[in-house]
PDB file of N, CA and C in Angstrom:
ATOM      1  N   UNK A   1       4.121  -4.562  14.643  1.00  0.00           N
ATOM      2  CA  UNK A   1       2.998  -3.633  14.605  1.00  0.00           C
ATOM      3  C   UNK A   1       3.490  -2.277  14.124  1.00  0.00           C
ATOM      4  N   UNK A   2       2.440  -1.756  13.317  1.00  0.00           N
ATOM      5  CA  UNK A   2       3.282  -0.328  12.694  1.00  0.00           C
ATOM      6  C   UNK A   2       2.020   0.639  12.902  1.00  0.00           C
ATOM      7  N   UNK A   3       2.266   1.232  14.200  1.00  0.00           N
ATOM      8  CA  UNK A   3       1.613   2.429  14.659  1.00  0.00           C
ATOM      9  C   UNK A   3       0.924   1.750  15.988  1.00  0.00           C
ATOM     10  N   UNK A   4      -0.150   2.608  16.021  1.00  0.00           N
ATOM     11  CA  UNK A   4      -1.089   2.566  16.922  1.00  0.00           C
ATOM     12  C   UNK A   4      -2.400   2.022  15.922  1.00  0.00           C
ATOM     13  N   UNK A   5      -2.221   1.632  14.948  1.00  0.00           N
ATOM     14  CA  UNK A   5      -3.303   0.872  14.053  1.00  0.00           C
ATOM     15  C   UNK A   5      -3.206  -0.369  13.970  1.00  0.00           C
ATOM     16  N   UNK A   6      -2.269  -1.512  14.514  1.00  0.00           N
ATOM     17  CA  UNK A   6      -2.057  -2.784  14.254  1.00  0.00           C
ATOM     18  C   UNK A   6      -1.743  -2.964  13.161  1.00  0.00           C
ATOM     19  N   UNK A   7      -1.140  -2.245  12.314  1.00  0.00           N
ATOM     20  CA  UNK A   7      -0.624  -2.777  10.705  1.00  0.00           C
ATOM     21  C   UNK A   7       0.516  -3.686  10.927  1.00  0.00           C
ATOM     22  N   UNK A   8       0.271  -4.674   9.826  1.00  0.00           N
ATOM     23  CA  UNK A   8       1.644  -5.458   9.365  1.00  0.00           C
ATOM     24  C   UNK A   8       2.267  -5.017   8.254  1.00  0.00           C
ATOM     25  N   UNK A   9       3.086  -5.347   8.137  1.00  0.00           N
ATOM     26  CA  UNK A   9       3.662  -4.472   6.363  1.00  0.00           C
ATOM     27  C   UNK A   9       2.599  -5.463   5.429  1.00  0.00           C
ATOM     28  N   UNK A  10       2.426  -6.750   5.375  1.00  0.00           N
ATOM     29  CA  UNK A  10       1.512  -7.040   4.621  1.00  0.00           C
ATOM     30  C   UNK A  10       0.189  -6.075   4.386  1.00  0.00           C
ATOM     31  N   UNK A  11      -0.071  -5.579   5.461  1.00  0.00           N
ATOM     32  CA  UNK A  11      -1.587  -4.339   5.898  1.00  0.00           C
ATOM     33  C   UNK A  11      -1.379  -3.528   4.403  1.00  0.00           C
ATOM     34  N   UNK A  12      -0.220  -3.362   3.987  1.00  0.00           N
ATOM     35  CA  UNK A  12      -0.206  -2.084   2.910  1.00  0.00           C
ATOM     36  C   UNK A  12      -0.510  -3.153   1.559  1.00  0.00           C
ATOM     37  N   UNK A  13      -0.183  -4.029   1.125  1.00  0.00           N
ATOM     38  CA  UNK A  13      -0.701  -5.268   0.054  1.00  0.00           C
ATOM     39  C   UNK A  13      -2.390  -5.270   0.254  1.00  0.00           C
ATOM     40  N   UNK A  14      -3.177  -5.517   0.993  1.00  0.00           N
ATOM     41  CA  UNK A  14      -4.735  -5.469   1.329  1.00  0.00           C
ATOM     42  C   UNK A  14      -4.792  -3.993   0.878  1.00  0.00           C
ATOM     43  N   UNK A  15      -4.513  -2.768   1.870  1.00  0.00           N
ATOM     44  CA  UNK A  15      -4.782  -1.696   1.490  1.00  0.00           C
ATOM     45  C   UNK A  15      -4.899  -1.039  -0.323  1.00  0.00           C
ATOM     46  N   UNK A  16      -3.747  -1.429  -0.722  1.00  0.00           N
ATOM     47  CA  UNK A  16      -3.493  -1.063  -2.147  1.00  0.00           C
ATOM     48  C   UNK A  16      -3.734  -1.816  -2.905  1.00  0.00           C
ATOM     49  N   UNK A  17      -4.412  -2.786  -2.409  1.00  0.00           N
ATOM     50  CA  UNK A  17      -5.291  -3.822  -3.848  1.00  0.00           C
ATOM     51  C   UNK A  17      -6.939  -3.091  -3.204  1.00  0.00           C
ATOM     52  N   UNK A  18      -7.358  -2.881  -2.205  1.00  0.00           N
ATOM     53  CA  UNK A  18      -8.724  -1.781  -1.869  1.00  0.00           C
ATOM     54  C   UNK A  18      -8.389  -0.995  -2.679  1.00  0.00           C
ATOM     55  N   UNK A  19      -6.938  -0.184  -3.183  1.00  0.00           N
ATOM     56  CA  UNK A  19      -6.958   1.349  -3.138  1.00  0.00           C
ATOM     57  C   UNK A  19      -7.503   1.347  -4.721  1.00  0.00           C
ATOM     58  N   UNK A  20      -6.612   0.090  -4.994  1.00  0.00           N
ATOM     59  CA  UNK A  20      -6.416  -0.109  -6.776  1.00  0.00           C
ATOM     60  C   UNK A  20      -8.043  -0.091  -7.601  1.00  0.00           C
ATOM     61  N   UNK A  21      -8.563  -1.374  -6.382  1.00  0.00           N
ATOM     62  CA  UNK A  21     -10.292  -1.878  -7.137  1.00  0.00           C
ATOM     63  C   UNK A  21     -11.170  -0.240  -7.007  1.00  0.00           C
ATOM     64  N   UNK A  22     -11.260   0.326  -6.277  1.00  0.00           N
ATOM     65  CA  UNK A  22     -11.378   1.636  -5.845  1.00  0.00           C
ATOM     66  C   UNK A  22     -11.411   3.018  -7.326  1.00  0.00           C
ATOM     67  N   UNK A  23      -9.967   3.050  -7.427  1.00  0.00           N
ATOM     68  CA  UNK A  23      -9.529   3.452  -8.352  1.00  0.00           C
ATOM     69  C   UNK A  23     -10.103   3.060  -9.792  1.00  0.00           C
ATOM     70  N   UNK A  24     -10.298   1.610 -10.022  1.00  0.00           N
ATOM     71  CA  UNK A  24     -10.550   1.343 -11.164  1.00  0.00           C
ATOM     72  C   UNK A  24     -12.249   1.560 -11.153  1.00  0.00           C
ATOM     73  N   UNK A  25     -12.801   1.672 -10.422  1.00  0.00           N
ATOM     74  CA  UNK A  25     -14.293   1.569 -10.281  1.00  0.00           C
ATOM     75  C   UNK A  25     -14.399   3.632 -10.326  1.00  0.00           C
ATOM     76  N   UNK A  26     -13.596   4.171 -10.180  1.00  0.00           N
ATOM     77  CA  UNK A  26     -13.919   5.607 -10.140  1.00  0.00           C
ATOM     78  C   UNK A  26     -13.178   6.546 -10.802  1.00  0.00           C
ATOM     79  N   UNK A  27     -12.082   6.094 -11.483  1.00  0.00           N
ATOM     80  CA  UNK A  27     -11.611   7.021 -11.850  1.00  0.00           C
ATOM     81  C   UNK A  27     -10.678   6.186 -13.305  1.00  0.00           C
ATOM     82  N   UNK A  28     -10.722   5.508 -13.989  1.00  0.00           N
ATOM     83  CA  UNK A  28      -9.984   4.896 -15.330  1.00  0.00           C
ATOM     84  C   UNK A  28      -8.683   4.259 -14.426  1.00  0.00           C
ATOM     85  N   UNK A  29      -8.586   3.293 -13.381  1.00  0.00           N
ATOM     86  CA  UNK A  29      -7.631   2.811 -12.446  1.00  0.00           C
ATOM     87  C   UNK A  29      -6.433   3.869 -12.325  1.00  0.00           C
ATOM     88  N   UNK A  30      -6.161   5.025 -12.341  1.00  0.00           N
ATOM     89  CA  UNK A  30      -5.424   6.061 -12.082  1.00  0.00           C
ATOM     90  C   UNK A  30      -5.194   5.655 -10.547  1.00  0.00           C
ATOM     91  N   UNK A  31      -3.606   5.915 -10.143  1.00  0.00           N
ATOM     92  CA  UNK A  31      -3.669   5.912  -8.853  1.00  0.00           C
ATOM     93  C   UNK A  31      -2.145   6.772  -8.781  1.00  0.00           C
ATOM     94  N   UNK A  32      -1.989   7.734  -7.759  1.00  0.00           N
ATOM     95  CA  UNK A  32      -0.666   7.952  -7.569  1.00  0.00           C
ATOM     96  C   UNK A  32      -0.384   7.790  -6.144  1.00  0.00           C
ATOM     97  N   UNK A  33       0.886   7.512  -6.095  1.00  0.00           N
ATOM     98  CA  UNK A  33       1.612   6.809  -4.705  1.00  0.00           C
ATOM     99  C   UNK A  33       2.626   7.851  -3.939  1.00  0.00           C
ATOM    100  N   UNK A  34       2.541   7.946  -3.203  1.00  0.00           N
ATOM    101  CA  UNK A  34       3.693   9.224  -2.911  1.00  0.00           C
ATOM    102  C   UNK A  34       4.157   7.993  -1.175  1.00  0.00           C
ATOM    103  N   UNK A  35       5.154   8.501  -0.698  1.00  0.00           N
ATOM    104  CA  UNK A  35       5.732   7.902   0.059  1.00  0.00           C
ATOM    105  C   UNK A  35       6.470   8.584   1.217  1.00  0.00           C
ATOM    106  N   UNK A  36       5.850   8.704   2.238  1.00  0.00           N
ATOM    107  CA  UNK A  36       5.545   9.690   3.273  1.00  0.00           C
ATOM    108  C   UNK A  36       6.817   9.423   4.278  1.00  0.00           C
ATOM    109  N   UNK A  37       7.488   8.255   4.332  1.00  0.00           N
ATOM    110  CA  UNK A  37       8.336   8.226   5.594  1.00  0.00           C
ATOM    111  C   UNK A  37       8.083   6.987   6.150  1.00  0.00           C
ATOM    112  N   UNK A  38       8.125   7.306   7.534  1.00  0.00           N
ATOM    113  CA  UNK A  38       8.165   6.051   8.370  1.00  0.00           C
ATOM    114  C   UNK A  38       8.568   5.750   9.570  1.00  0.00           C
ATOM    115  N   UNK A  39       7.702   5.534  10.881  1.00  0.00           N
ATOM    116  CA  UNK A  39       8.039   5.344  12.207  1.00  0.00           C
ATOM    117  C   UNK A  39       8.922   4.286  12.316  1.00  0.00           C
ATOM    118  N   UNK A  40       8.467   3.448  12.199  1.00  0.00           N
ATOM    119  CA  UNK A  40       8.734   1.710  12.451  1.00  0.00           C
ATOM    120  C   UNK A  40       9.884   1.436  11.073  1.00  0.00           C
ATOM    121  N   UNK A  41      11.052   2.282  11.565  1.00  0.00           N
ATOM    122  CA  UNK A  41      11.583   1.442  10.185  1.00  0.00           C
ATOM    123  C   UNK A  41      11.734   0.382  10.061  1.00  0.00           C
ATOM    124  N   UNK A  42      12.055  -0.527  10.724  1.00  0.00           N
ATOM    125  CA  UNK A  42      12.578  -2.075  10.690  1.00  0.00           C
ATOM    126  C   UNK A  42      11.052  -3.028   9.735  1.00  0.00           C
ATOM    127  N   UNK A  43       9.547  -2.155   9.612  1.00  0.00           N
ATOM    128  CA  UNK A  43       8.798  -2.439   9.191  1.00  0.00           C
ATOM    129  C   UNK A  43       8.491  -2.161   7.851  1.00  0.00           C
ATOM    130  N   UNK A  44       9.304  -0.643   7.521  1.00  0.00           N
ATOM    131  CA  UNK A  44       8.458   0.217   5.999  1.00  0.00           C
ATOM    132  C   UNK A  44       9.556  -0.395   5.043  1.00  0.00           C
ATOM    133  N   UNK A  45      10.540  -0.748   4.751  1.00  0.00           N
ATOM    134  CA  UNK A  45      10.938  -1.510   3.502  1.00  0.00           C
ATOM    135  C   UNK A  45       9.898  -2.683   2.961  1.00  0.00           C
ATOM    136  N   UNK A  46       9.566  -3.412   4.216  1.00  0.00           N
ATOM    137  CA  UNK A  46       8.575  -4.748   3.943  1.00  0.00           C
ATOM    138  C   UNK A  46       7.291  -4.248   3.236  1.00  0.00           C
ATOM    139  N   UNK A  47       6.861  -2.692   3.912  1.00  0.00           N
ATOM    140  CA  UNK A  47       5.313  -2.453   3.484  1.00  0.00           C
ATOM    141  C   UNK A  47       5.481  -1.860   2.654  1.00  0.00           C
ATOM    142  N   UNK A  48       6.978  -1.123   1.987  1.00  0.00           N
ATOM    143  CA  UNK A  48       6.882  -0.648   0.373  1.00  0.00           C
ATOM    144  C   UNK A  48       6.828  -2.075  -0.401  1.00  0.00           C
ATOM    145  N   UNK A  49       7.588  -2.606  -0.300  1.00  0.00           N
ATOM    146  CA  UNK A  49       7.590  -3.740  -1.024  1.00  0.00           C
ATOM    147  C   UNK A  49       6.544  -4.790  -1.330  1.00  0.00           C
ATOM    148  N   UNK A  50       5.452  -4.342  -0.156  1.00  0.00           N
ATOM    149  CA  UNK A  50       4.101  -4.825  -0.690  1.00  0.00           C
ATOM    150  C   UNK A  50       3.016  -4.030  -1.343  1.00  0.00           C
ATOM    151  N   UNK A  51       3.476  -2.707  -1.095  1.00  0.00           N
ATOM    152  CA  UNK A  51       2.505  -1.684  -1.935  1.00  0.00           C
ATOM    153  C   UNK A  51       3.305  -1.794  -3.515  1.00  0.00           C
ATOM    154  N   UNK A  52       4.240  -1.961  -3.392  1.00  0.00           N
ATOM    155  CA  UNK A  52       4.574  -1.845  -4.919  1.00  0.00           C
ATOM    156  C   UNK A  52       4.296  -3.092  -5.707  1.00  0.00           C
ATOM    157  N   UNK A  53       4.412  -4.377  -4.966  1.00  0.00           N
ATOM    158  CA  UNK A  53       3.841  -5.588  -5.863  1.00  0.00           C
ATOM    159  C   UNK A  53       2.505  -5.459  -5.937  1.00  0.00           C
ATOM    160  N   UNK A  54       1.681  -4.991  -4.615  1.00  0.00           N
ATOM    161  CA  UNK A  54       0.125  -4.659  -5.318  1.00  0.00           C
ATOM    162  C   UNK A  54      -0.126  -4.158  -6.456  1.00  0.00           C
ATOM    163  N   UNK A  55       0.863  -2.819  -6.504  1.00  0.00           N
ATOM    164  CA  UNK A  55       0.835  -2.088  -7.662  1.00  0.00           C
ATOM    165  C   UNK A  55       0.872  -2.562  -9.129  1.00  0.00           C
ATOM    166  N   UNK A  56       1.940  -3.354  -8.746  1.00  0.00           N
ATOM    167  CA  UNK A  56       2.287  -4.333 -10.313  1.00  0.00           C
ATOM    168  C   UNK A  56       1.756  -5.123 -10.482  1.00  0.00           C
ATOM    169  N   UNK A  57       0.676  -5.790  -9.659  1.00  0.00           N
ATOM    170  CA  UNK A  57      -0.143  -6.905 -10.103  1.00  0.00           C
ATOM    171  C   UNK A  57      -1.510  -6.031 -10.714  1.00  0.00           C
ATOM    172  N   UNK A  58      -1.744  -5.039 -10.012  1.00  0.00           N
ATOM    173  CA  UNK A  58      -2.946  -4.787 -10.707  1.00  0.00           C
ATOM    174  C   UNK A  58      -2.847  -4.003 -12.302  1.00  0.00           C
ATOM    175  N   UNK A  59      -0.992  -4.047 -12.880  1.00  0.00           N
ATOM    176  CA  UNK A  59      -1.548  -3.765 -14.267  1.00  0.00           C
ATOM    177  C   UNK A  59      -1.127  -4.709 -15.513  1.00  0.00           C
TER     178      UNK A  59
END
């Protein structure tokens, strides 16, 4: 669990394919990613690694 939100690192793969369809519906799919840190480390390698394959699938 990563926070007090119930995330899985998968949670960030769902999130950033929302963030992506989102993006492409409002703005020419523009998206920038910035990368804030991390409580749960033993968790945020897994949930970069799914925000960034979201990333690469959606171009």
């Amino acid at each position: 669990m990563i926070s007090h939100m119930w995330l899985e690192p998968e949670s960030y793969k769902w999130m950033t394919e929302r963030l992506v369809e989102a993006a492409e519906e409002q703005c020419g799919g523009r998206v920038v990613s910035v990368l804030e840190g991390g409580y749960q480390l033993d968790y945020l390698g897994q949930a970069v690694v799914h925000h960034l394959a979201a990333m690469a699938a959606s171009r």
